[in-house]
N, C-alpha and C. Protein backbone atom coordinates (compact mmCIF):
# COMPACT_ATOMS: atom_id res chain seq x y z
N UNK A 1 0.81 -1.19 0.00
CA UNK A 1 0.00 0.00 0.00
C UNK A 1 0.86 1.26 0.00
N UNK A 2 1.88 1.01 0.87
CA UNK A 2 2.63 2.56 0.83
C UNK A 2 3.43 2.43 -0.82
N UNK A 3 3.59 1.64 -1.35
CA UNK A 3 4.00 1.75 -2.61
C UNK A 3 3.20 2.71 -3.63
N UNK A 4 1.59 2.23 -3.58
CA UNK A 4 0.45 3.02 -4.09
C UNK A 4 0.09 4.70 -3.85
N UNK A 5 0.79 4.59 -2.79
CA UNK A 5 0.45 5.92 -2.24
C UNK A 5 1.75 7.11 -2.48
N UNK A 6 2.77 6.08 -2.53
CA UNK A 6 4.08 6.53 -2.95
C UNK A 6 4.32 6.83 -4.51
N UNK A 7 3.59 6.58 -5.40
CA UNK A 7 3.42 7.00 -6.73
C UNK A 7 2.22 7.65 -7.27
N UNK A 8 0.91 7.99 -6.32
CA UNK A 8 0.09 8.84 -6.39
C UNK A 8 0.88 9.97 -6.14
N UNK A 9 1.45 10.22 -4.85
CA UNK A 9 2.13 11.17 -4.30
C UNK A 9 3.41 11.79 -5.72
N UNK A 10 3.74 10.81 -6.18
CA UNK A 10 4.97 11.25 -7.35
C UNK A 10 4.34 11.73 -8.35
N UNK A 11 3.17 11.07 -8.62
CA UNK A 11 2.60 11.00 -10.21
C UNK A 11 1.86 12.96 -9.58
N UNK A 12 1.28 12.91 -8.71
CA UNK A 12 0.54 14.42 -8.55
C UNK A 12 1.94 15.35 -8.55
N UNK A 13 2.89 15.41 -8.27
CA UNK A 13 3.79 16.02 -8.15
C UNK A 13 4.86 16.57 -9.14
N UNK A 14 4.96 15.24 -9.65
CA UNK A 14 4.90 15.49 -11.56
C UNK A 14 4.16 16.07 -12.47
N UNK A 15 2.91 15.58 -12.31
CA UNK A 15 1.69 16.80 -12.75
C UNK A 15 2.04 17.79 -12.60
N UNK A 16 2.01 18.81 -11.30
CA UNK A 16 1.92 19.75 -10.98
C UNK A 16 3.31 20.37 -11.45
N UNK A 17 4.34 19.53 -11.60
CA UNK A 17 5.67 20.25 -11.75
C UNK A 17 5.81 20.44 -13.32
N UNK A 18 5.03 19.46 -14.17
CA UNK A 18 4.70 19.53 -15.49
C UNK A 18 3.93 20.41 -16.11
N UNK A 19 2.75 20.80 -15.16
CA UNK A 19 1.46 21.81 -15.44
C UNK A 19 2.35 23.33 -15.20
N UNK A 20 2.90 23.42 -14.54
CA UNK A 20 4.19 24.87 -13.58
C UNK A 20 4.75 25.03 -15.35
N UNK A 21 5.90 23.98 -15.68
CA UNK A 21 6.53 24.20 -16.54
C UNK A 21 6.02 24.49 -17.53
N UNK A 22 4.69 24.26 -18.41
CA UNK A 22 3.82 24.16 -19.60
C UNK A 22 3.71 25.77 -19.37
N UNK A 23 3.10 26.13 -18.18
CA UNK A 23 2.44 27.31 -18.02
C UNK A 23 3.36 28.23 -18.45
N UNK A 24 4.89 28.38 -17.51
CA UNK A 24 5.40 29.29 -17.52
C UNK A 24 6.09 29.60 -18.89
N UNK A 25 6.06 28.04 -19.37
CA UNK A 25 6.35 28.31 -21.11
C UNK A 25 5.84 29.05 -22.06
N UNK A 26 4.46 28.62 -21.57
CA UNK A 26 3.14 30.31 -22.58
C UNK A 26 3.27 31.09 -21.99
N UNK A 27 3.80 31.36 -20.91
CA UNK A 27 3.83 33.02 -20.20
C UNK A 27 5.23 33.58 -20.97
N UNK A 28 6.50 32.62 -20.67
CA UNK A 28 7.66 33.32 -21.51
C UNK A 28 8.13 33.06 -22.70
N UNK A 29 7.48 32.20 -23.14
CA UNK A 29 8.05 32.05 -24.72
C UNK A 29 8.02 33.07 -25.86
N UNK A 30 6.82 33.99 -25.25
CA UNK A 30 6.56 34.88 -26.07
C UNK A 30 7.54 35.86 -25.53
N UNK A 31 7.50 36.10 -24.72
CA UNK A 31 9.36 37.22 -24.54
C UNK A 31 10.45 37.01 -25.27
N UNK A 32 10.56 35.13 -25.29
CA UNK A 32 11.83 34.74 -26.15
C UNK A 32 11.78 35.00 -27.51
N UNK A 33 10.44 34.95 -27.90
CA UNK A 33 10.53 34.46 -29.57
C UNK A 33 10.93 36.34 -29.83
N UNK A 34 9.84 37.44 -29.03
CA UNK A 34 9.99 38.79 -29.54
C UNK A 34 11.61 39.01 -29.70
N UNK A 35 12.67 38.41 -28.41
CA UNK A 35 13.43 39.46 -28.09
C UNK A 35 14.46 38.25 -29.51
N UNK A 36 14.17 37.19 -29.96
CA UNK A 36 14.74 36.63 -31.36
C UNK A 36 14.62 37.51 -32.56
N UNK A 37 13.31 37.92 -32.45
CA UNK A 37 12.71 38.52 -33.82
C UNK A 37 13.46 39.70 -33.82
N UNK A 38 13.48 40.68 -32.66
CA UNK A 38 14.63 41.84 -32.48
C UNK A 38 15.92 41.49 -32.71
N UNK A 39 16.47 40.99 -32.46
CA UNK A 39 17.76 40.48 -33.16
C UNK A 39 17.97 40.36 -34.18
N UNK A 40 16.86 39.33 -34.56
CA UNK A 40 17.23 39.91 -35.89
C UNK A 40 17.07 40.51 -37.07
N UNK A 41 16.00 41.40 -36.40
CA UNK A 41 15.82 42.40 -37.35
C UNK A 41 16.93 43.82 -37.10
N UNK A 42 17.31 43.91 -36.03
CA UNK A 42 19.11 44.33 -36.06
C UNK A 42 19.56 44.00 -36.47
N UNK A 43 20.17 42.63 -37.06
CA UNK A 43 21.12 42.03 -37.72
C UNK A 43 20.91 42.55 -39.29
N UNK A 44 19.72 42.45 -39.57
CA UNK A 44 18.84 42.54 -40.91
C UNK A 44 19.32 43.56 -41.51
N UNK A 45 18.34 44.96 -40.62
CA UNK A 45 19.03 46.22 -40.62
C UNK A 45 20.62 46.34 -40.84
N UNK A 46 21.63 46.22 -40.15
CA UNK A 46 23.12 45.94 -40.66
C UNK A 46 23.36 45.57 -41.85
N UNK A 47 22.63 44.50 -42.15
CA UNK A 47 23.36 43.99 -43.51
C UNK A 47 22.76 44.98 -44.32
N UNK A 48 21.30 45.54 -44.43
CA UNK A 48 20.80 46.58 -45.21
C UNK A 48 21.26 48.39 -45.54
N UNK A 49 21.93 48.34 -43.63
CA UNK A 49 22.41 49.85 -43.70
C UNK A 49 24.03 49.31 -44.45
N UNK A 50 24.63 48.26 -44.48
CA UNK A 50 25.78 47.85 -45.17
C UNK A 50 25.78 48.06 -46.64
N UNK A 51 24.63 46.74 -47.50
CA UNK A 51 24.28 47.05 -48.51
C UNK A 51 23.87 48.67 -48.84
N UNK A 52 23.51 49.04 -48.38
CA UNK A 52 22.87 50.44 -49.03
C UNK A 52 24.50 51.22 -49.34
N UNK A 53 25.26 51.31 -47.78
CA UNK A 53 26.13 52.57 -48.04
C UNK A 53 27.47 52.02 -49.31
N UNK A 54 27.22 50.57 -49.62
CA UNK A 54 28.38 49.82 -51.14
C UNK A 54 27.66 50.61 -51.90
N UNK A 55 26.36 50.58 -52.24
CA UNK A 55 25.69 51.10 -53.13
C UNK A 55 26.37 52.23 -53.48
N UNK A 56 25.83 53.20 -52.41
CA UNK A 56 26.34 55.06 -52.03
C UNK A 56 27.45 54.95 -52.77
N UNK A 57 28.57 54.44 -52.56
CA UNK A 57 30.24 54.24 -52.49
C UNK A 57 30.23 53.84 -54.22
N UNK A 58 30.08 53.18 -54.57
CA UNK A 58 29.97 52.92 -55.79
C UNK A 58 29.07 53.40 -57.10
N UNK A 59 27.62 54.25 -56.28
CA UNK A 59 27.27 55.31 -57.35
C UNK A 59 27.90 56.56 -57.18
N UNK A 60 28.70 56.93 -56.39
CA UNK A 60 29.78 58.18 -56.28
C UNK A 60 31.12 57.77 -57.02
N UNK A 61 31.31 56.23 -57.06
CA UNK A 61 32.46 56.14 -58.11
C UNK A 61 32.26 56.35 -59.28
N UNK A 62 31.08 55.80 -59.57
CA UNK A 62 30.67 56.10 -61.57
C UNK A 62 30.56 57.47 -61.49
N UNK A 63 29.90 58.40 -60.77
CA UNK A 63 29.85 59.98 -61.26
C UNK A 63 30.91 60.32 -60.92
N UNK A 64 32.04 60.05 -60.12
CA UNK A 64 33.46 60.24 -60.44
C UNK A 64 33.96 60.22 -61.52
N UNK A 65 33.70 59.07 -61.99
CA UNK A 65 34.47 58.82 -63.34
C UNK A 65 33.73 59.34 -64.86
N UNK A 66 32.05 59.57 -64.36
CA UNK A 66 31.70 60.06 -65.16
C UNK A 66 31.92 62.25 -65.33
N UNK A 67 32.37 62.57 -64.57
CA UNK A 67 32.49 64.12 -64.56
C UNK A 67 33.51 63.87 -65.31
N UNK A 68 34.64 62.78 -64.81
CA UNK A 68 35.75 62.86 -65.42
C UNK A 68 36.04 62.98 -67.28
N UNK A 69 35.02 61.65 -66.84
CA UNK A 69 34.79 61.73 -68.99
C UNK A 69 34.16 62.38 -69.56
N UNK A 70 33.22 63.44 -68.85
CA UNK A 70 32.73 64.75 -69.17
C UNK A 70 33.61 65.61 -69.68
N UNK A 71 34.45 65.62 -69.06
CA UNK A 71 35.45 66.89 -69.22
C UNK A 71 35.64 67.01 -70.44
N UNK A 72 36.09 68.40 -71.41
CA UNK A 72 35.91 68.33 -72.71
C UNK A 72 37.21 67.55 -73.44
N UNK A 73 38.43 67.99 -72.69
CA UNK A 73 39.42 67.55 -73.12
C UNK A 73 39.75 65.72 -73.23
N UNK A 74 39.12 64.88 -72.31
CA UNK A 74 38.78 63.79 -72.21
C UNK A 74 37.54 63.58 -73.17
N UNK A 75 36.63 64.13 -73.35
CA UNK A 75 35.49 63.52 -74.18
C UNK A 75 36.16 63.94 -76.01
N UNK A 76 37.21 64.84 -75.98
CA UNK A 76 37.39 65.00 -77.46
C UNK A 76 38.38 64.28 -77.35
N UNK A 77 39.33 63.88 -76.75
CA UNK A 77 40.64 62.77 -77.00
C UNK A 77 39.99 61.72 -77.42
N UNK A 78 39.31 60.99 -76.86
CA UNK A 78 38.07 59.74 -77.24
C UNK A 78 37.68 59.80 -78.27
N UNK A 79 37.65 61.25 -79.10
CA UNK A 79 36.69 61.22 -80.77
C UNK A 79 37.28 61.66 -81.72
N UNK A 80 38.27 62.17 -81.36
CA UNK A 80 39.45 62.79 -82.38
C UNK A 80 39.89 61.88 -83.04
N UNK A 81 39.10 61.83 -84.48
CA UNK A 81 39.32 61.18 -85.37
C UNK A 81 40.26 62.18 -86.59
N UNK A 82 41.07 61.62 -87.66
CA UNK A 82 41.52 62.81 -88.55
C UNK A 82 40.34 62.46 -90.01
N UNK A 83 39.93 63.93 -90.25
CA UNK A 83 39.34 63.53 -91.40
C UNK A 83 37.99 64.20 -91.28
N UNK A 84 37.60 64.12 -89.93
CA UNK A 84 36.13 64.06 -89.80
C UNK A 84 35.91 65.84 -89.99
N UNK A 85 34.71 66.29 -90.13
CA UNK A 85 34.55 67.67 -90.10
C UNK A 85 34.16 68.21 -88.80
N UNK A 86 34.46 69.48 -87.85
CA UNK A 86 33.88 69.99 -86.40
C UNK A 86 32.53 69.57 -86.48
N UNK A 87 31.94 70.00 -88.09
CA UNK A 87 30.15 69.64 -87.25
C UNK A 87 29.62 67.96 -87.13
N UNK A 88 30.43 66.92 -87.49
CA UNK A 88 30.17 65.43 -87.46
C UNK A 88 31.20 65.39 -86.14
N UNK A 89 32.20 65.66 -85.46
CA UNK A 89 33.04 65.89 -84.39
C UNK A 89 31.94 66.45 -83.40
N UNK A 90 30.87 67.28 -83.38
CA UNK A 90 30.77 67.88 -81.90
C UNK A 90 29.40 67.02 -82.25
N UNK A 91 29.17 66.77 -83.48
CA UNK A 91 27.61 65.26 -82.84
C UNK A 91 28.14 64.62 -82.25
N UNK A 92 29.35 64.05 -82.67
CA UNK A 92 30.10 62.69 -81.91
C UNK A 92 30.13 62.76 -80.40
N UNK A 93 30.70 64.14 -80.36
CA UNK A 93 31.07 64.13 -78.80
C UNK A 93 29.66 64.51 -77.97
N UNK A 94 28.59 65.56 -78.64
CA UNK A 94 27.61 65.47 -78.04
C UNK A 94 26.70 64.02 -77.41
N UNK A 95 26.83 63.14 -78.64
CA UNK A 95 26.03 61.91 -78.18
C UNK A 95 26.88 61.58 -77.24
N UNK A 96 28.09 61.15 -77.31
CA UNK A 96 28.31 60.24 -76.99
C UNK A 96 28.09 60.76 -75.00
N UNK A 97 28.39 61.66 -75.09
CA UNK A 97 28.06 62.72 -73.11
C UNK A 97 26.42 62.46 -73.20
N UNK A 98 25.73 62.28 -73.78
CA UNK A 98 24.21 61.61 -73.32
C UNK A 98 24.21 60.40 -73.17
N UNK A 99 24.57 59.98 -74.07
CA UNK A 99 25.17 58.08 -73.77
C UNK A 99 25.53 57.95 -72.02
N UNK A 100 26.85 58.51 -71.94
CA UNK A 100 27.27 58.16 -71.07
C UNK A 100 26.55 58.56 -69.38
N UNK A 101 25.55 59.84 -69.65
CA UNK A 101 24.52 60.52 -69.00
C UNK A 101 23.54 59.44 -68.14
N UNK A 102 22.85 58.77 -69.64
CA UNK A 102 21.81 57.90 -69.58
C UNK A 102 22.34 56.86 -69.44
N UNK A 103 23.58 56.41 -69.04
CA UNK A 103 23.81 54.78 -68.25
C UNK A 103 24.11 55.24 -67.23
N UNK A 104 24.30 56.24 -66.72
CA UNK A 104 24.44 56.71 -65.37
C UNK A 104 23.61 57.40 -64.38
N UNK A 105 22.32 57.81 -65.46
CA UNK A 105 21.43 57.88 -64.44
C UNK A 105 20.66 57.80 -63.69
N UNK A 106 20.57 56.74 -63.32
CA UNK A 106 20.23 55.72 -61.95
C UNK A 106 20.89 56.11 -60.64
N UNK A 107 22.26 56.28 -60.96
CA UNK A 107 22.64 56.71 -59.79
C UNK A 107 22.22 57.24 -58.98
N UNK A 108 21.36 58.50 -59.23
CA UNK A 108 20.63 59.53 -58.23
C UNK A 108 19.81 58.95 -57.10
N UNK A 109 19.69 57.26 -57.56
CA UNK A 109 18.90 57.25 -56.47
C UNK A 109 20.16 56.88 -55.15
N UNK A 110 21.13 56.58 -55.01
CA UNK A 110 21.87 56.46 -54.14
C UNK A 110 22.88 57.79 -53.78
N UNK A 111 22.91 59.07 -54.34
CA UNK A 111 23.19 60.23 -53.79
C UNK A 111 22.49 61.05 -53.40
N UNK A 112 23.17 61.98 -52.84
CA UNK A 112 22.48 63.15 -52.65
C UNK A 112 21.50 64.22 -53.89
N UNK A 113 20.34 64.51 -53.44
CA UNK A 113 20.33 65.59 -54.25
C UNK A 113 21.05 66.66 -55.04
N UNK A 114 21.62 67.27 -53.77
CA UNK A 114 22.96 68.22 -54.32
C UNK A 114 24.08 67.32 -55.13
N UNK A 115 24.32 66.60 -55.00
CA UNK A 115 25.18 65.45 -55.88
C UNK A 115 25.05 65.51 -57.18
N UNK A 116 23.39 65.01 -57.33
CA UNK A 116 22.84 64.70 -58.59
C UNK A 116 22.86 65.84 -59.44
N UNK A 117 22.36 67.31 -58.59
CA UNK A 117 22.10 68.41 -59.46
C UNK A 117 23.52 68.90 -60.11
N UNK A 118 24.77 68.92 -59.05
CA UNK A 118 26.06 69.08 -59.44
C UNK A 118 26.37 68.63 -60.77
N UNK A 119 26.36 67.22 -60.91
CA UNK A 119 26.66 66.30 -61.83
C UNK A 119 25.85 66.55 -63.27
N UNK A 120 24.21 66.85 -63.27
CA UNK A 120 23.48 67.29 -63.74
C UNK A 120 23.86 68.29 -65.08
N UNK A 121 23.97 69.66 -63.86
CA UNK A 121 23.99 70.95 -64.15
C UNK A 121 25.32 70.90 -65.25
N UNK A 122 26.73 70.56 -64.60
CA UNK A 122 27.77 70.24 -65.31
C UNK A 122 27.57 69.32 -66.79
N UNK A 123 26.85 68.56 -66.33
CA UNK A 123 26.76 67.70 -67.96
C UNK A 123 26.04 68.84 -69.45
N UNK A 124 25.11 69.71 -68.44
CA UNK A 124 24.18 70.32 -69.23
C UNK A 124 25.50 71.93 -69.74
N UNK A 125 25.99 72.26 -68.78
CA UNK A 125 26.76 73.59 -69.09
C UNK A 125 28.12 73.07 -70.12
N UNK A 126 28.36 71.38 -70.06
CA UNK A 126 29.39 70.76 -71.01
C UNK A 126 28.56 70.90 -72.73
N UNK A 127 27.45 70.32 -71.94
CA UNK A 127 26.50 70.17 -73.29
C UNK A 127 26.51 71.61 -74.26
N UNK A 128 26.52 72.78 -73.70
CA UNK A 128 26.12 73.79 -73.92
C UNK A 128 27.78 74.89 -74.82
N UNK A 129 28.67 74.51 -73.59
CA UNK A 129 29.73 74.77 -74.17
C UNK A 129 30.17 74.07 -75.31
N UNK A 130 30.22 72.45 -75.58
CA UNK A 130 30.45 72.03 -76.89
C UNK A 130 29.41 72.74 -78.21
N UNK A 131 28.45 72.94 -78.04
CA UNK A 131 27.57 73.33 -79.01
C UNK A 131 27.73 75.12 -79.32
N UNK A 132 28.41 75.61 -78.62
CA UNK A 132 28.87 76.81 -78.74
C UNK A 132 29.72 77.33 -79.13
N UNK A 133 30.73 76.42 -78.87
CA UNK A 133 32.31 76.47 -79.27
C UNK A 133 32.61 76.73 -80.69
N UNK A 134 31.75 76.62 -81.59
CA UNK A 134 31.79 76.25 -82.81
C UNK A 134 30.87 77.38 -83.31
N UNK A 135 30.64 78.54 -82.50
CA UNK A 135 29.58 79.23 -83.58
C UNK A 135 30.23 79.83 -84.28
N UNK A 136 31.20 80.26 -84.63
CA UNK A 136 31.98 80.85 -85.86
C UNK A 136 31.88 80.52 -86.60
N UNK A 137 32.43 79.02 -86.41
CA UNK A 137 33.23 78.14 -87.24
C UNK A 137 31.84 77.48 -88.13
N UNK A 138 32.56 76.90 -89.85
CA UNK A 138 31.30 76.83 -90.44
C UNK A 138 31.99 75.03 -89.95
N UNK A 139 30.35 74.72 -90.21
CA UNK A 139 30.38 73.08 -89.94
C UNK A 139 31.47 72.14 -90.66
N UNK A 140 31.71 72.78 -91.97
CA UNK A 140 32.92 71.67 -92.55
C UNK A 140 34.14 72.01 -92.32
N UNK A 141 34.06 72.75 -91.30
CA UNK A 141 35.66 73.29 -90.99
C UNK A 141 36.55 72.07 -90.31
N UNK A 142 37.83 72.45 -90.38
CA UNK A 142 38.29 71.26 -89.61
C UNK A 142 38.41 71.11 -88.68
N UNK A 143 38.50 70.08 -87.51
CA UNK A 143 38.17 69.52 -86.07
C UNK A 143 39.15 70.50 -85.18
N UNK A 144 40.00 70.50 -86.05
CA UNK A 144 41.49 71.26 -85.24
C UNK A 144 40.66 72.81 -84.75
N UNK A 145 40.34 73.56 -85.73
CA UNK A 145 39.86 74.81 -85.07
C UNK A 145 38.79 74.98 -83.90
N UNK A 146 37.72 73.85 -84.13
CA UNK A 146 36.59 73.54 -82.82
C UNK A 146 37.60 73.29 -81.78
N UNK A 147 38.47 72.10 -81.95
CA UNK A 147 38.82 71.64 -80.56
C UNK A 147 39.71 72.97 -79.73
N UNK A 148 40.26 73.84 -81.06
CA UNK A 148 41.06 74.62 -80.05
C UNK A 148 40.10 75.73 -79.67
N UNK A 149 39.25 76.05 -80.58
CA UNK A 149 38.19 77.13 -79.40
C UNK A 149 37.05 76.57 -77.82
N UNK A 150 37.77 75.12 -77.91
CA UNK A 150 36.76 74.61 -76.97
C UNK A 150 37.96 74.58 -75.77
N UNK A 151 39.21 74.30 -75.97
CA UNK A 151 40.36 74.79 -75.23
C UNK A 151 40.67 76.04 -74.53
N UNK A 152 40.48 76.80 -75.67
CA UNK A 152 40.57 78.24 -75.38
C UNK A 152 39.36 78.77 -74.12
N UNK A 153 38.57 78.24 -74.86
CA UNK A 153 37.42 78.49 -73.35
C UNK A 153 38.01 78.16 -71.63
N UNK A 154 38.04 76.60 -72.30
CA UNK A 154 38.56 76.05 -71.11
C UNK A 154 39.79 76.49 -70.21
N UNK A 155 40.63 77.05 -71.19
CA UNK A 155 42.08 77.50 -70.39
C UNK A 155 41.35 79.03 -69.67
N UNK A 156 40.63 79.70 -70.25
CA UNK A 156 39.50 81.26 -69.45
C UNK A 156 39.10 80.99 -68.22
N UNK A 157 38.51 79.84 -67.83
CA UNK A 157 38.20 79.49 -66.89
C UNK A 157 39.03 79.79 -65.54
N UNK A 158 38.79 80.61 -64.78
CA UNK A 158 38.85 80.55 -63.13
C UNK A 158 39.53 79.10 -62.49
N UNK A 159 38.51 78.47 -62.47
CA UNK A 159 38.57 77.49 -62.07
C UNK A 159 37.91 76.62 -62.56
N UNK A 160 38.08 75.62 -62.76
CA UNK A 160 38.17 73.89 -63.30
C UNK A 160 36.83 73.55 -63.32
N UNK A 161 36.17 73.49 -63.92
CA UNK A 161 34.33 73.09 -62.98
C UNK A 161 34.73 71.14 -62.99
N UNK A 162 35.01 70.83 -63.53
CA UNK A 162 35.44 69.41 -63.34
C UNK A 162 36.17 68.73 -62.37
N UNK A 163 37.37 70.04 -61.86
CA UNK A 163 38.07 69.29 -61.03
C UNK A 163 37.08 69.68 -59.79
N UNK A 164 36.33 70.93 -59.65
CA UNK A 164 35.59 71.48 -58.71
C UNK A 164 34.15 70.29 -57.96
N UNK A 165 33.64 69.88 -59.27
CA UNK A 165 32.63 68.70 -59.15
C UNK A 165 33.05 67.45 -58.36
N UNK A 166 34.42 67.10 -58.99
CA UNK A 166 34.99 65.85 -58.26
C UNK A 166 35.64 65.85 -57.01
N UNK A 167 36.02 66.86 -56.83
CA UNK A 167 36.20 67.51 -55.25
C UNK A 167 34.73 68.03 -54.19
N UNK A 168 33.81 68.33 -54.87
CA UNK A 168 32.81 68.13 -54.49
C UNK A 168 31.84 67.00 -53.90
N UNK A 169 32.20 65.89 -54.75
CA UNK A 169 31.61 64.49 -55.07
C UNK A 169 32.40 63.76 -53.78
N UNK A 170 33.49 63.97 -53.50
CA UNK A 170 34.60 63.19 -52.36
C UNK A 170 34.48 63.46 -51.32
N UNK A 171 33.90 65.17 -51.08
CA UNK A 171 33.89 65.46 -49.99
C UNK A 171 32.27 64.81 -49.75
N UNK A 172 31.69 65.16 -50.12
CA UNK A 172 30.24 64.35 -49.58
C UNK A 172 30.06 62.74 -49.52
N UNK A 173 30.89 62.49 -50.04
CA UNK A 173 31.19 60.74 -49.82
C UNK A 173 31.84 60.76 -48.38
N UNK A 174 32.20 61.54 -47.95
CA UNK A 174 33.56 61.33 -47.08
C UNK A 174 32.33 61.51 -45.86
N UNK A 175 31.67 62.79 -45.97
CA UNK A 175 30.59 63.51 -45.16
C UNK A 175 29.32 62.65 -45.01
C-alpha cells in the first residue's frame, strides 16, 4: 500500500511540476521568440544599412568617373578622329556625353540631391559649351579649329568646374 500511495504522491507532483513548466512556457516564450525577432531584425538592418552605403560608395564612383569623362578635353581625345569635319566631331562628342549621362542615371537614387544636381547641371553647361564652341566656325571646318576654341574656353576658366565637381563628389562621400 505505501508503494500506491508513494506513486500517487509522485505522479501528482509530476503533474503539478509539469502543469508549472507548460504554463510558464506560454507566459515566456513569447518574450523569447519577440526578443529573437529583435535580433534579428538588427542584424537585418546591418546587412541593409551595409548594402545600401556599397551602393552610395559605388554610385559616387561612376559619377566620379563620369564628370571625369565629361570633361571636354577627355570627351574629345576619345573622338578625335583625322578627317572628320567639327560639325560630325561635336555630334560625336555630343552623343556620346548623353550616352554616357543615360547609363548613369540611376545613380541619383543612391546620392544626394545636391550630388545629382552638381553632376546634372555640369553635364548640361558641357553640353552647352560644346555646341557653342563652334559658332563661328562653319560646320565643314576642320576639327582642329573647334577643338582649339573649346580649349581656349577652357584654359578662361577661373577654375576647373570638373576638377571642382569631383572635389565636391569626395567630400560628400567622405561627409
Amino acid at each position: 500500500m505505501e508503494y500506491i500511495e508513494f506513486f500517487k504522491e509522485l505522479f501528482v507532483l509530476t503533474f503539478g511540476v509539469f502543469s508549472a513548466l507548460v504554463l510558464a512556457f506560454y507566459i515566456i516564450w513569447p518574450k523569447i521568440e519577440n526578443h529573437f525577432f529583435k535580433m534579428g531584425s538588427i542584424a537585418q538592418n546591418r546587412e541593409f544599412v551595409k548594402d545600401k552605403r556599397q551602393l552610395q560608395f559605388a554610385a559616387y564612383e561612376r559619377l566620379l568617373l563620369f564628370v571625369h569623362r565629361l570633361s571636354p578635353e577627355q570627351v574629345m581625345i576619345r573622338h578625335h578622329v583625322a578627317g572628320i569635319t567639327a560639325g560630325q566631331f561635336k555630334q560625336a562628342v555630343l552623343a556620346d556625353i548623353e550616352s554616357e549621362f543615360q547609363h548613369n542615371f540611376t545613380q541619383q537614387l543612391y546620392v544626394s540631391d545636391a550630388a545629382w544636381t552638381i553632376v546634372k547641371d555640369l553635364k548640361d553647361n558641357t553640353m552647352d559649351l560644346l555646341r557653342n564652341a563652334g559658332k563661328g566656325l562653319n560646320e565643314d571646318s576642320l576639327i582642329d579649329s573647334y577643338v582649339e576654341a573649346v580649349l581656349k574656353h577652357m584654359k578662361g576658366l577661373d577654375i576647373n568646374p570638373y576638377e571642382a565637381a569631383q572635389t565636391l563628389l569626395k567630400k560628400e562621400l567622405i561627409d
